[in-house]
Protein backbone atom coordinates (compact mmCIF):
# COMPACT_ATOMS: atom_id res chain seq x y z
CA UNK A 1 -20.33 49.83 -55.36
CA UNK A 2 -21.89 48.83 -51.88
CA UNK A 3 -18.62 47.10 -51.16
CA UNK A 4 -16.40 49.60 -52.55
CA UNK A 5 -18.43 52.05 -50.26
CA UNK A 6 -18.05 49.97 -47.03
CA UNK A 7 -14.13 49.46 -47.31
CA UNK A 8 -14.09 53.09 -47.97
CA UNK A 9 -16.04 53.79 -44.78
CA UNK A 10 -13.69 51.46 -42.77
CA UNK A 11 -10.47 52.98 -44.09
CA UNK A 12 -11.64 56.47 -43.00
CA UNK A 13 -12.93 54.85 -39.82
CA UNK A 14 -8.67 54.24 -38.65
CA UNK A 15 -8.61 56.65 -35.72
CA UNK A 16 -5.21 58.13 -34.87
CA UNK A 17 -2.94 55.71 -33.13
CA UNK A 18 -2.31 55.86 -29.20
CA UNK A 19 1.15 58.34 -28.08
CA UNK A 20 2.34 54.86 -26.87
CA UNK A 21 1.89 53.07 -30.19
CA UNK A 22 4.01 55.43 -32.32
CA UNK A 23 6.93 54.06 -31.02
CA UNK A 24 5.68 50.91 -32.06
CA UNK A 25 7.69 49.47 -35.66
CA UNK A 26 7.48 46.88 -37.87
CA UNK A 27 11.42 47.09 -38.47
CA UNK A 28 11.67 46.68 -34.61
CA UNK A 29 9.83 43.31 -34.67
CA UNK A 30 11.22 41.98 -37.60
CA UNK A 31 14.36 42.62 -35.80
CA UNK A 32 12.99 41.33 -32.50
CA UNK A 33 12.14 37.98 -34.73
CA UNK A 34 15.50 37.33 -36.26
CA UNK A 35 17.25 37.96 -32.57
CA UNK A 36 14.08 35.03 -31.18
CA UNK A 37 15.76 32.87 -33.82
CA UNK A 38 19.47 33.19 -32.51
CA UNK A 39 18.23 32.79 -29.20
CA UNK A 40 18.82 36.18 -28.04
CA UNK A 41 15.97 37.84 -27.44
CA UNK A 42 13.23 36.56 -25.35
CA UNK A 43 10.50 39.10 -25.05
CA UNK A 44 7.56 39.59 -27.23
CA UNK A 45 7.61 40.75 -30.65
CA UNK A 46 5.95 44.09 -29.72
CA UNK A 47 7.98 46.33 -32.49
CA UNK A 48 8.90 48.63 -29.22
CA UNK A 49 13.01 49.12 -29.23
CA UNK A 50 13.00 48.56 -25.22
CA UNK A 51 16.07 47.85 -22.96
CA UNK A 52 15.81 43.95 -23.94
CA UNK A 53 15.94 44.75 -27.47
CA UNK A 54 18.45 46.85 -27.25
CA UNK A 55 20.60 44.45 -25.08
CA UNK A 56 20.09 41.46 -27.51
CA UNK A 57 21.65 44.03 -30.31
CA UNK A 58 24.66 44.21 -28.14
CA UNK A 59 24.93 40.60 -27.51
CA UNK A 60 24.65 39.81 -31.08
CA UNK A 61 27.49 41.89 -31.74
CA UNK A 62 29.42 41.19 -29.60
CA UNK A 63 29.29 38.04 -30.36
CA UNK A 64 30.48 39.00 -34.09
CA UNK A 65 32.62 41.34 -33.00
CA UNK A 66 30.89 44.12 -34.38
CA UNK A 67 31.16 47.81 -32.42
CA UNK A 68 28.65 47.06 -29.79
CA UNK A 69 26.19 49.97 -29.52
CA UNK A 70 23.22 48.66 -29.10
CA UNK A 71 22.02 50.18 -32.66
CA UNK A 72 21.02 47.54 -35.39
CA UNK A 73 22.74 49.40 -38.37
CA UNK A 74 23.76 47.77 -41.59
CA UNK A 75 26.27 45.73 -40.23
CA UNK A 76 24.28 44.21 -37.74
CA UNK A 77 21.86 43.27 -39.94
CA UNK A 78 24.26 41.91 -42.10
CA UNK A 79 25.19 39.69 -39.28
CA UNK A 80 21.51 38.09 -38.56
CA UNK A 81 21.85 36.38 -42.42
CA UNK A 82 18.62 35.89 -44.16
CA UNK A 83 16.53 36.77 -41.36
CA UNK A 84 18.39 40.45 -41.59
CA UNK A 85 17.19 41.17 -45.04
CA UNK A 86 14.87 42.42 -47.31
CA UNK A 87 13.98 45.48 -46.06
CA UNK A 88 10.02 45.66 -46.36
CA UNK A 89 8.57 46.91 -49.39
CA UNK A 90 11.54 46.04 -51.30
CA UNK A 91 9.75 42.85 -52.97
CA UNK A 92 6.32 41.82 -53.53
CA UNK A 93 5.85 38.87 -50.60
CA UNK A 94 3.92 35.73 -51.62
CA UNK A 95 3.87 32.43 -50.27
CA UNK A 96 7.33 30.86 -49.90
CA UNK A 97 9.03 33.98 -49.40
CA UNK A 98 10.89 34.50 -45.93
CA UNK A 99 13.28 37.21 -44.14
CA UNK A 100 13.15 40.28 -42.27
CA UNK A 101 10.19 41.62 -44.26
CA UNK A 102 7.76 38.77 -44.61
CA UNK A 103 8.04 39.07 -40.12
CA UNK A 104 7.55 43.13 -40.27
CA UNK A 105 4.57 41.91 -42.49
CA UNK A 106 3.24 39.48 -40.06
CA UNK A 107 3.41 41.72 -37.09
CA UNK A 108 1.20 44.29 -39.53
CA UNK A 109 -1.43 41.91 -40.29
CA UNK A 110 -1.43 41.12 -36.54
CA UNK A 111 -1.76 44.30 -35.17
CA UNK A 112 -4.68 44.90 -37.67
CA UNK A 113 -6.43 42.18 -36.44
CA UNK A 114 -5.52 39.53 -38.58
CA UNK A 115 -2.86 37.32 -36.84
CA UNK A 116 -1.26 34.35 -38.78
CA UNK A 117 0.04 32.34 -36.39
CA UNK A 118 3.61 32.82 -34.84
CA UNK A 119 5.42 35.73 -36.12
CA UNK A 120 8.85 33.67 -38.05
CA UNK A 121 9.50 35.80 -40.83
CA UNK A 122 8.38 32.87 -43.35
CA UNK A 123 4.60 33.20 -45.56
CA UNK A 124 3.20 29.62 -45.20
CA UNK A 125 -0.71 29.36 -45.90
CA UNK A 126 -1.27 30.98 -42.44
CA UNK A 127 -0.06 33.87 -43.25
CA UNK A 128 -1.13 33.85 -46.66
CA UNK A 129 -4.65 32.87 -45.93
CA UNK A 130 -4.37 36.43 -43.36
CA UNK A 131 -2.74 37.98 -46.28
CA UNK A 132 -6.33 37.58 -48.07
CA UNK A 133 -8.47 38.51 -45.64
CA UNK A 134 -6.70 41.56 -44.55
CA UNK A 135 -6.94 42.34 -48.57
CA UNK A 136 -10.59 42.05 -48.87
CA UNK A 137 -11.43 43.96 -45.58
CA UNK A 138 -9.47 46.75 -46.86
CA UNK A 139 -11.61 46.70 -50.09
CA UNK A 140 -7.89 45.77 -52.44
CA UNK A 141 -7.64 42.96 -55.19
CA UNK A 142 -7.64 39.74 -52.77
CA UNK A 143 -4.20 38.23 -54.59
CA UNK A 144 -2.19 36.88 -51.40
CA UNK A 145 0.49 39.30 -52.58
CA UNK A 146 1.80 42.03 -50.74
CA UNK A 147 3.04 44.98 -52.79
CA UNK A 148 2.96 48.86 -52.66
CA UNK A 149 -1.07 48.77 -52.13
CA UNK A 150 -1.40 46.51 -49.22
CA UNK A 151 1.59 47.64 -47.58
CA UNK A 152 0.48 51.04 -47.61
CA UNK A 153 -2.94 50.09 -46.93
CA UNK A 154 -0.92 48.42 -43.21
CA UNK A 155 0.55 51.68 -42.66
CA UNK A 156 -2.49 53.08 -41.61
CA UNK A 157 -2.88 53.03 -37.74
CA UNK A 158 -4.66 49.71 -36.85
CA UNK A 159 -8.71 49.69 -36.95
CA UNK A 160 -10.78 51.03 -33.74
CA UNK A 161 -14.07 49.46 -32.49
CA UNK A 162 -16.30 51.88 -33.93
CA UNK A 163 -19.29 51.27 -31.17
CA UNK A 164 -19.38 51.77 -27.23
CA UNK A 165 -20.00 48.84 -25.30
CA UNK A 166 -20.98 47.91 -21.72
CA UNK A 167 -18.02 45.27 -20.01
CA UNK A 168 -18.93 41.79 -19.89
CA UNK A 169 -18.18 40.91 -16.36
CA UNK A 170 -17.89 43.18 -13.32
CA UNK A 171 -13.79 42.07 -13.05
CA UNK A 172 -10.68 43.89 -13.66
CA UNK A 173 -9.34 42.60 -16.92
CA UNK A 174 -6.15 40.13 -17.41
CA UNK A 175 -4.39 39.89 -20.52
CA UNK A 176 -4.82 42.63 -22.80
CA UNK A 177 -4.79 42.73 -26.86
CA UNK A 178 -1.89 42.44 -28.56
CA UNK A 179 2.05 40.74 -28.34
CA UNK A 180 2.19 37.63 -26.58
CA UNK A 181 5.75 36.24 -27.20
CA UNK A 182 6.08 35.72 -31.28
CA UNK A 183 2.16 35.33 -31.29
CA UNK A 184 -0.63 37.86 -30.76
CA UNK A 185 -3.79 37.71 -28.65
CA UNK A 186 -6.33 39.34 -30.35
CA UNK A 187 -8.96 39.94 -27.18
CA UNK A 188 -9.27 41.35 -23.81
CA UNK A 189 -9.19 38.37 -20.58
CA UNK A 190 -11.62 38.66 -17.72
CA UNK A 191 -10.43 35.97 -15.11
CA UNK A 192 -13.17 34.82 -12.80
CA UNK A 193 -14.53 31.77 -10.75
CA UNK A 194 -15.84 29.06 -13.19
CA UNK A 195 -19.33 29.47 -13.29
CA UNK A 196 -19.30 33.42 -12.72
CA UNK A 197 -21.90 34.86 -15.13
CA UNK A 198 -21.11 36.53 -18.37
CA UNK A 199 -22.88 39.52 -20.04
CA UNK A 200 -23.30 40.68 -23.59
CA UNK A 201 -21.70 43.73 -24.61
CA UNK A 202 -24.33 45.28 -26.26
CA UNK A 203 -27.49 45.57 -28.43
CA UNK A 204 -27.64 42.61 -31.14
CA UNK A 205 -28.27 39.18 -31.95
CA UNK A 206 -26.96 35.94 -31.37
CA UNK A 207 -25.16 35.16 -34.57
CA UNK A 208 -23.67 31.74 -33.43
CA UNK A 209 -22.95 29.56 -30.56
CA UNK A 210 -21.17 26.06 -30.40
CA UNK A 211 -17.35 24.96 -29.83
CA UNK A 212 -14.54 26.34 -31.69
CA UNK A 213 -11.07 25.18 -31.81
CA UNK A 214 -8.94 27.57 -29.46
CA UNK A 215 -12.10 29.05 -28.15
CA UNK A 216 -13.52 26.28 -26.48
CA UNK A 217 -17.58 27.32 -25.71
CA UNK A 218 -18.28 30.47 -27.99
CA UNK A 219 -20.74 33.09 -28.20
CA UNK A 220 -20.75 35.65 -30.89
CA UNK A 221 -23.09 38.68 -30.90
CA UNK A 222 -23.73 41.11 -34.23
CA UNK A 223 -24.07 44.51 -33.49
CA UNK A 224 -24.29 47.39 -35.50
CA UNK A 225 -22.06 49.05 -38.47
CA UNK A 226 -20.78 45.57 -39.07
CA UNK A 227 -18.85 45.04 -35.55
CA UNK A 228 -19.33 41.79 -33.65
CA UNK A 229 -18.69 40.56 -30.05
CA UNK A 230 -17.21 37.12 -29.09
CA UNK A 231 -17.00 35.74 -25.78
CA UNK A 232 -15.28 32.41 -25.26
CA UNK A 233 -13.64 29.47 -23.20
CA UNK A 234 -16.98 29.65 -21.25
CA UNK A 235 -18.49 26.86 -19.27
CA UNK A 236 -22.17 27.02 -20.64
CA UNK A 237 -24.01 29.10 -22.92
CA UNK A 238 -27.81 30.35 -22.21
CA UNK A 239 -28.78 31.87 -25.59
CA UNK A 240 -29.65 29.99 -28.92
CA UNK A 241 -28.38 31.33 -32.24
CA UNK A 242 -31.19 34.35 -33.26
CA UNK A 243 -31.68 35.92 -30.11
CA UNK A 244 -31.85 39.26 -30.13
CA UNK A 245 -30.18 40.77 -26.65
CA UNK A 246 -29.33 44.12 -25.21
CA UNK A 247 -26.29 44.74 -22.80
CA UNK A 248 -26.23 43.16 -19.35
CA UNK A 249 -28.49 40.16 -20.76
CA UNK A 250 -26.65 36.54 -19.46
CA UNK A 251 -25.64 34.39 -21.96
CA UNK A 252 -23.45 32.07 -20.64
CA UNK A 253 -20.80 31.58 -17.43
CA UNK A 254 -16.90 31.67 -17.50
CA UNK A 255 -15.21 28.26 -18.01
CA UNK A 256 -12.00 27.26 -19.49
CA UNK A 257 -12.92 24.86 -22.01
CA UNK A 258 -10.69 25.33 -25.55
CA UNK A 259 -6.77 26.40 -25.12
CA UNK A 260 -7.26 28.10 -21.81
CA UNK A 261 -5.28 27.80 -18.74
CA UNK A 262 -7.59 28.69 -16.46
CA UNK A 263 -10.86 30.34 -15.65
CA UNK A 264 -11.45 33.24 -17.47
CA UNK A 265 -13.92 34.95 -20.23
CA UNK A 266 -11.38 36.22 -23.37
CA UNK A 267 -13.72 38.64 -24.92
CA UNK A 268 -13.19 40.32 -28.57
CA UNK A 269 -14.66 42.99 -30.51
CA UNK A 270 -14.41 42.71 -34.41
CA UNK A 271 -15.39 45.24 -37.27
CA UNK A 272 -16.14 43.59 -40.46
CA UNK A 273 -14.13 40.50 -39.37
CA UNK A 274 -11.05 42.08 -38.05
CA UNK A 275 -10.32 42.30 -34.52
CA UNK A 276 -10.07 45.37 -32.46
CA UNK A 277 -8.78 46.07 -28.90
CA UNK A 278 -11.83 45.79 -26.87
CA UNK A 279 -10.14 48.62 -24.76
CA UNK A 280 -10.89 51.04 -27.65
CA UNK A 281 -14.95 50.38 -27.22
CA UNK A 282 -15.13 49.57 -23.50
């Protein structure tokens, strides 16, 4: 019942999406995947119907010389093959299955902070192993299969950090959360001078700290209500796991150790495991 109770608690914590994000569609990057794959389209798969979107429509059909209007009707779908078809929610999607609806359900489970990988319109284990833990978060039978449940469970606008927090680092931020080409960055980048110090967010304790693959030198803070704070790619960390810390405490200093090109802190706020933009508790 305690379970049951939390999911139900996260579900109604889903604040209303941002005016910018409801032009934001799963339809838009599936179709943004399938033009990536004809070599197209170049931009990220953001699901926003922009000017290069729009523009790789009317090169595609042109190409198959196809009334060229910029508007990816049943026709033009037609014309992108398998990568043009199911529509989503047409099937149940399990592992193997691939198309226009296994990518609109990748770009879902990204934007509610559980990324698989590249968005490619095919469910490998990546995306399957999301599948699951986007399943359990939401409090839903934990199958790997995505029917009527979990896709309406993705419909719901994306989670919100459900906390305030202090910034990290006295910096204006970099890269923000979300589309970065077909994959998706799930934090919030604070470029600075190797060696510049690094704050905690907030009031908590020092769950873990060590090296993990992609985040080079990682920090990772429990807070409150189930939310967490990570802070990575740093260059040394000054807390042991246990610590109990309160915001504006230093607990380590930017690096770029892990998959980073440069100096920089990539911080992340996560309820219950999935990740949030920071931007919504900064």
């Amino acid at each position: 019942m305690a379970r049951i109770a939390l999911a139900a608690v996260a579900l109604a914590l889903l604040a209303a999406a941002a005016p910018a994000a409801a032009r934001v569609s799963a339809n838009t990057a599936a179709l943004q995947t399938a033009l990536r794959a004809a070599g197209l389209y170049g931009g990220s798969v953001d699901g926003i119907a922009g000017p290069a979107t729009r523009a790789a429509v009317r090169r595609l059909q042109a190409r198959r010389g196809l009334v060229v209007d910029g508007i990816a009707g049943p026709r033009t779908r037609r014309a992108l093959g398998r990568r043009g078809r199911p529509r989503l929610g047409s099937r149940p999607l399990g592992t193997g299955a691939r198309g226009w609806d296994v990518a609109a359900l990748q770009f879902l489970l990204a934007r509610h902070g559980f990324p698989s990988g590249p968005v490619d319109g095919g469910l490998g284990p990546r995306t399957g192993a999301a599948l699951h833990r986007f399943q359990a978060w939401a409090g839903l039978g934990a199958d790997g299969i995505a029917g009527p449940a979990t896709l309406s469970a993705l419909r719901r606008p994306p989670p919100r950090s459900i906390l305030r927090f202090a910034r990290p680092m006295g910096v204006a931020a970099g890269d923000g959360f979300g589309p970065r080409g077909s994959m998706f960055h799930t934090g919030l980048d604070f470029p600075a001078p190797w060696g510049t110090p690094v704050a905690a967010a907030g009031r908590g304790c020092v769950e873990s700290v060590g090296s993990e693959a992609g985040y080079g030198r990682l920090v990772v803070i429990r807070h409150r209500l189930g939310m967490t704070s990570w802070y990575a790619h740093l260059s040394r960390i000054d807390v042991p796991r246990g610590r109990c810390v309160v915001a504006g405490d230093r607990i380590g200093a930017v690096g770029t150790t892990g998959r980073s090109t440069g100096p920089h802190l990539h911080f992340e706020l996560r309820v219950r495991g999935a990740a949030v933009d920071p931007r919504t508790g900064l």
